[in-house]
Protein backbone atom coordinates (compact mmCIF):
# COMPACT_ATOMS: atom_id res chain seq x y z
CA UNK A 1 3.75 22.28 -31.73
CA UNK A 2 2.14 18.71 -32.71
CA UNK A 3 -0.71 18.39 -34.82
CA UNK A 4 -3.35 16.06 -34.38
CA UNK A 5 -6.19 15.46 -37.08
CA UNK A 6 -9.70 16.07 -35.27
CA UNK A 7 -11.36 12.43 -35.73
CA UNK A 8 -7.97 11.17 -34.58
CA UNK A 9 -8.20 13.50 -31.68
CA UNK A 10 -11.92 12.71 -30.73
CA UNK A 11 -11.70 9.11 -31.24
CA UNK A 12 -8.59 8.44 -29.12
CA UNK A 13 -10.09 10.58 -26.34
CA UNK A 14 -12.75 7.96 -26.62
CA UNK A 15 -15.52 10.39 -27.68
CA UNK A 16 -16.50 7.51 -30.39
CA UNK A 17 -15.37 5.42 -33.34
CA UNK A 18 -13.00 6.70 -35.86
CA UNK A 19 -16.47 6.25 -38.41
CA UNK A 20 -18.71 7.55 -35.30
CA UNK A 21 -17.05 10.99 -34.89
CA UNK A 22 -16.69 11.67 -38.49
CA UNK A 23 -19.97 11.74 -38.53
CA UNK A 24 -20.84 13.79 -35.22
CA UNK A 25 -18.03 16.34 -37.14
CA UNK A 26 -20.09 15.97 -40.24
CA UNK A 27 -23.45 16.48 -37.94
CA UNK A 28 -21.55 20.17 -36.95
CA UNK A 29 -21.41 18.65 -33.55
CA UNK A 30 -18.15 19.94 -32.84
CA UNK A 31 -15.95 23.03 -32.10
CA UNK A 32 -12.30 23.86 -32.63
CA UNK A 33 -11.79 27.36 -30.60
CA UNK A 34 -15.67 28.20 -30.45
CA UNK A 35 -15.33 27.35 -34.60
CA UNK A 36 -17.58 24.74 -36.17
CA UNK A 37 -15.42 22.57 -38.05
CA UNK A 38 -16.85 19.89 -40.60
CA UNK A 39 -13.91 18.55 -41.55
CA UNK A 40 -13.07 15.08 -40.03
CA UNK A 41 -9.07 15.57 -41.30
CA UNK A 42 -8.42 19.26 -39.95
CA UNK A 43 -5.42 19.27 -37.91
CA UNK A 44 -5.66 20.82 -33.92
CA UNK A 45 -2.98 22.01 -32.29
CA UNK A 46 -2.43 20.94 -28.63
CA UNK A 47 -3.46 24.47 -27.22
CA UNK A 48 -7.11 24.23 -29.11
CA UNK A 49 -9.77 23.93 -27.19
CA UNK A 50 -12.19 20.97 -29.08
CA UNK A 51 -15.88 20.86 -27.93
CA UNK A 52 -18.51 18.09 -28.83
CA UNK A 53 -22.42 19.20 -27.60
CA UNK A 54 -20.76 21.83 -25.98
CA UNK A 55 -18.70 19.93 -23.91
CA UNK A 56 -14.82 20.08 -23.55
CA UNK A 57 -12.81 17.15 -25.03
CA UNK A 58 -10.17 16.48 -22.97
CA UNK A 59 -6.88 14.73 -24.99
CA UNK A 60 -6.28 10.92 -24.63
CA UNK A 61 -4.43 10.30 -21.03
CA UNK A 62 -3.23 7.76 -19.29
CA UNK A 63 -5.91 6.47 -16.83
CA UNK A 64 -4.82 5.02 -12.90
CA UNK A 65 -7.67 2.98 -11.13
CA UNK A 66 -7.92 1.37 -8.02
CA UNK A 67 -10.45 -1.75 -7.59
CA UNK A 68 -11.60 -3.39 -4.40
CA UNK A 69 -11.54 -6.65 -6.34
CA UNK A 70 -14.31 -9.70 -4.97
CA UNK A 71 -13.20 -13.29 -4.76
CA UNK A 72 -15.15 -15.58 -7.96
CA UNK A 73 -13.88 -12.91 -10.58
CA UNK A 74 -10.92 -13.43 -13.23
CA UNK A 75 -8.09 -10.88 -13.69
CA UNK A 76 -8.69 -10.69 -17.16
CA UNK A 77 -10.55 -10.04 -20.14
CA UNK A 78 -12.46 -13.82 -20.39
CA UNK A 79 -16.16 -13.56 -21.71
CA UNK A 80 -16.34 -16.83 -20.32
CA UNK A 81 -16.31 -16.24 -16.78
CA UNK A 82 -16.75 -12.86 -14.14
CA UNK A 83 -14.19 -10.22 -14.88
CA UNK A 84 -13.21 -7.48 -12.83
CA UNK A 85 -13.21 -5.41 -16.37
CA UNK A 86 -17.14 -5.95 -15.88
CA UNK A 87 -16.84 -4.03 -12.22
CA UNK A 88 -15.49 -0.93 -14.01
CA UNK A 89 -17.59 1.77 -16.05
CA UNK A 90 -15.13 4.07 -17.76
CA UNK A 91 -15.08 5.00 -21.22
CA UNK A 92 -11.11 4.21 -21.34
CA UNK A 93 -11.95 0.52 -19.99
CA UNK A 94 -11.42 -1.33 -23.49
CA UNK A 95 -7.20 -0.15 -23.18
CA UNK A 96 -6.58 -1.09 -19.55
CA UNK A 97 -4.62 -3.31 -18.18
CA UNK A 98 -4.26 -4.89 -14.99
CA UNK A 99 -1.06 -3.72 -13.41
CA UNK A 100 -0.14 -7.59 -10.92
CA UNK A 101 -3.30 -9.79 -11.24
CA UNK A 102 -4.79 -11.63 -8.17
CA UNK A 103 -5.87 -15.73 -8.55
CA UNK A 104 -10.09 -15.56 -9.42
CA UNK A 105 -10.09 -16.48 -5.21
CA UNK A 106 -8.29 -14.09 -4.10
CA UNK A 107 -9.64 -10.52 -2.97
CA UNK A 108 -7.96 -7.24 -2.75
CA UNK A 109 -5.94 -4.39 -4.19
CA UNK A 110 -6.04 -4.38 -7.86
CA UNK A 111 -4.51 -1.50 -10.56
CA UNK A 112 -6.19 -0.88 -13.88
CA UNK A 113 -3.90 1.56 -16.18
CA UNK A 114 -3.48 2.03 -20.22
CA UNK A 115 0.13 3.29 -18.44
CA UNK A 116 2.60 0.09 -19.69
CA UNK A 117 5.62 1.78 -18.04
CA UNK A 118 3.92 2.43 -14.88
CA UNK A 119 2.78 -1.39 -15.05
CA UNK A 120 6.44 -2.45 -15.27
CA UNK A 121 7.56 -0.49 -12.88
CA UNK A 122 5.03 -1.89 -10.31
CA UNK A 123 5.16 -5.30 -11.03
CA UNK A 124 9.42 -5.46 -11.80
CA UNK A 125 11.03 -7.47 -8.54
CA UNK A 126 13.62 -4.84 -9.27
CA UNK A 127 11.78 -1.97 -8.02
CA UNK A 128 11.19 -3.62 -4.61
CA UNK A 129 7.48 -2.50 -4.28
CA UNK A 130 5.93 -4.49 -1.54
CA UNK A 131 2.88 -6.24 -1.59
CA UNK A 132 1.06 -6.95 1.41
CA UNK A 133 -1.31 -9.91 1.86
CA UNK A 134 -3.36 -11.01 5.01
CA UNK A 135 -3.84 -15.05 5.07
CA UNK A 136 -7.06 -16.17 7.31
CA UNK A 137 -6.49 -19.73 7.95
CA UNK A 138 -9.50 -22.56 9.02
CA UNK A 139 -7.47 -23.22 12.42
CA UNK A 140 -5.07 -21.77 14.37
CA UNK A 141 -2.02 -21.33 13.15
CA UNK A 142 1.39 -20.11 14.33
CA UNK A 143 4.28 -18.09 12.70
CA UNK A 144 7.90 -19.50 14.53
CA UNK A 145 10.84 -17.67 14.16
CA UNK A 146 12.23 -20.05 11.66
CA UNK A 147 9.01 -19.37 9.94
CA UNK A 148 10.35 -15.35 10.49
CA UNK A 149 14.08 -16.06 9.16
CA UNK A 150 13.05 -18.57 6.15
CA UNK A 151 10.91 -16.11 4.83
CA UNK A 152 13.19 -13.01 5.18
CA UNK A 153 16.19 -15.27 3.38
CA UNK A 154 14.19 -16.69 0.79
CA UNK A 155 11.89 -19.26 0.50
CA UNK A 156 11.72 -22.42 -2.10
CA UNK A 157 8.63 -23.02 -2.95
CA UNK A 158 9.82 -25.95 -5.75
CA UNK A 159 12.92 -27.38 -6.33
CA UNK A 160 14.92 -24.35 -7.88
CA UNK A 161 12.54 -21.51 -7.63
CA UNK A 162 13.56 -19.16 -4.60
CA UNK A 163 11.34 -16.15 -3.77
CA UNK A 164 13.03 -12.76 -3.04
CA UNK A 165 13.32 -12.04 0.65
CA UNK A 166 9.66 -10.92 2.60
CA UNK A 167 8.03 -11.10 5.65
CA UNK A 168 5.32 -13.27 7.90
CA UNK A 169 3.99 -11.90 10.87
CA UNK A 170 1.11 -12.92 13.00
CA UNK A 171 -2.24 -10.95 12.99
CA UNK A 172 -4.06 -13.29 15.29
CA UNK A 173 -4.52 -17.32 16.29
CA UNK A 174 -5.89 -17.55 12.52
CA UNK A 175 -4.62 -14.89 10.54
CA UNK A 176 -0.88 -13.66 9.22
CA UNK A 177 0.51 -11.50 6.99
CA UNK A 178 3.31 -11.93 4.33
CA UNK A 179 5.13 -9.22 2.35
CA UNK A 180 6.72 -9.56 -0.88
CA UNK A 181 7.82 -7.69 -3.37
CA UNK A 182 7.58 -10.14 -6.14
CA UNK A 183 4.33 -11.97 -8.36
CA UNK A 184 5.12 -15.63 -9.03
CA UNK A 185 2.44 -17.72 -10.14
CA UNK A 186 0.61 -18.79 -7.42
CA UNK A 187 3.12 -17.00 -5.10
CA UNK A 188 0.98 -16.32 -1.89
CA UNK A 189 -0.30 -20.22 -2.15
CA UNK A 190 2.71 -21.47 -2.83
CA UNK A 191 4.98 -19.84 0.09
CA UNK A 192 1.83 -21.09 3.08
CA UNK A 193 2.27 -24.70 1.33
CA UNK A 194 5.81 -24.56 1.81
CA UNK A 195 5.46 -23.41 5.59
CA UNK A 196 2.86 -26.28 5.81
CA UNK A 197 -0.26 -23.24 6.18
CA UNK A 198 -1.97 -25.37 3.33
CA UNK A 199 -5.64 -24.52 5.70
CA UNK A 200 -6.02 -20.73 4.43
CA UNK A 201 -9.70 -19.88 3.55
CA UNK A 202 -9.19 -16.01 2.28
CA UNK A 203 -6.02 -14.20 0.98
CA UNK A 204 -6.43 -10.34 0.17
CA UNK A 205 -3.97 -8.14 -0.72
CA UNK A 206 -4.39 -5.00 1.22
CA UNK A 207 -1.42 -3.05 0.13
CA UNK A 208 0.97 -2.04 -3.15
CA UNK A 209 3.54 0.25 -1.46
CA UNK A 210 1.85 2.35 0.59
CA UNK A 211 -1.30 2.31 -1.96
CA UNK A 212 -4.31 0.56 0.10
CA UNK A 213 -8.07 -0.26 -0.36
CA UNK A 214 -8.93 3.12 2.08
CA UNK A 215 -12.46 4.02 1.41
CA UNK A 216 -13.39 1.37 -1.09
CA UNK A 217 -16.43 -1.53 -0.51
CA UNK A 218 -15.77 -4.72 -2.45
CA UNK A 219 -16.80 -4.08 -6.14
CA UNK A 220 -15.96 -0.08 -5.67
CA UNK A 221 -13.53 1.27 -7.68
CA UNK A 222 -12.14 5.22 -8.39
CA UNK A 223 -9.80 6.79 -10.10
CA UNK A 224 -6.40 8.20 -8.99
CA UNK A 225 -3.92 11.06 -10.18
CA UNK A 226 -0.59 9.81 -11.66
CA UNK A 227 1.03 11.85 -9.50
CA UNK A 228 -0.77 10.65 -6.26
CA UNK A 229 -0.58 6.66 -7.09
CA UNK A 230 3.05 7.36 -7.84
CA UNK A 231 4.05 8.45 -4.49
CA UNK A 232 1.51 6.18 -2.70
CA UNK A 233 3.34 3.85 -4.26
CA UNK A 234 6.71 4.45 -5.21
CA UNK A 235 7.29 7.34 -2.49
């Protein structure tokens, strides 16, 4: 069985600083099987059950969160502008990562994980996981059928970059929605400019795979079982 020294343990599972919970081990703050233990380099096993104040430590994990991210925020970690790290109170939020950003405009479905496989998976063209995106446009718009078939072939959206094959379909007079399964830079922006949409107002992505913004006001966030976000997303 793996051994794990306790500040190492209690540190990584975010309980404090490596210096902090030497001292709260120090302070006889914390149990190892219903033990006091005072020293910060005793080695747990993975079946010990570690308390601090009483309180079971759960082990480090991998962490799956869902945001209902607001236009005028950044999807990253800038001190220099609104992040959507600022939206989310978790003690793991200093290792997360964003798992497909959205533009600082752009609302929607966002993923925070410390999961870098996961990430990859969701965000790899190869794993065909489709991203839905509804476009509300200033006037009314149209989609044509060669709207329809460019889309679903592959669209250029500069001179030798072709997206991967999607779909446009209309909502209402103003509004469509385009699936992809891809994340260029500026990809949503880019494929309405090439139709000649340039008049959107709002994008929001609504969907990753069957994953949606369900139950979630803009600025709400919760966290989701690996095992759940997997199959919402991957099936």
């Amino acid at each position: 069985m793996d051994k794990t020294r306790l500040d190492k343990f209690l540190s990584n599972a975010h309980v404090g600083t490596r210096s902090e919970v030497k001292k709260y081990i120090k302070q006889e703050r914390v149990r190892v099987n219903g033990k006091v233990i005072t020293d910060p380099s005793y080695h747990i096993m993975s079946s010990d059950v570690v308390t601090f104040d009483g309180e079971k430590i759960a082990p480090h994990r991998n962490v799956y969160i869902i945001l209902y991210k607001p236009a005028g925020f950044v999807s990253t970690t800038s001190e220099r502008e609104p992040t959507v790290m600022n939206l989310v109170v978790h003690p793991y939020i200093k290792e997360l990562h964003i798992a497909g950003r959205l533009d600082k405009d752009v609302e929607g479905l966002l993923i925070l994980t410390n999961d870098g496989e996961f990430t990859h998976k969701v965000i790899s063209p190869k794993s065909h996981v489709e991203k839905e995106y509804i476009i509300q446009f200033q006037n009314q718009i149209t989609v044509t059928e060669h709207m329809k078939n460019t889309i679903q072939e592959g669209l250029y959206i500069q001179p030798g970059i072709k997206t991967l094959p999607g779909k446009i379909e209309q909502v209402d007079e103003r509004t469509v929605s385009i699936v992809i399964v891809e994340g260029k830079y500026h990809q949503i922006k880019r494929m309405c400019a090439a139709l000649g949409l340039s008049s959107w107002e709002k994008i929001t992505r609504i969907r990753i795979g069957n994953l949606t913004l369900h139950g979630l006001e803009k600025g709400e966030w919760k966290e989701i079982e690996k095992k759940d976000i997997e199959y919402a997303i991957f099936g």
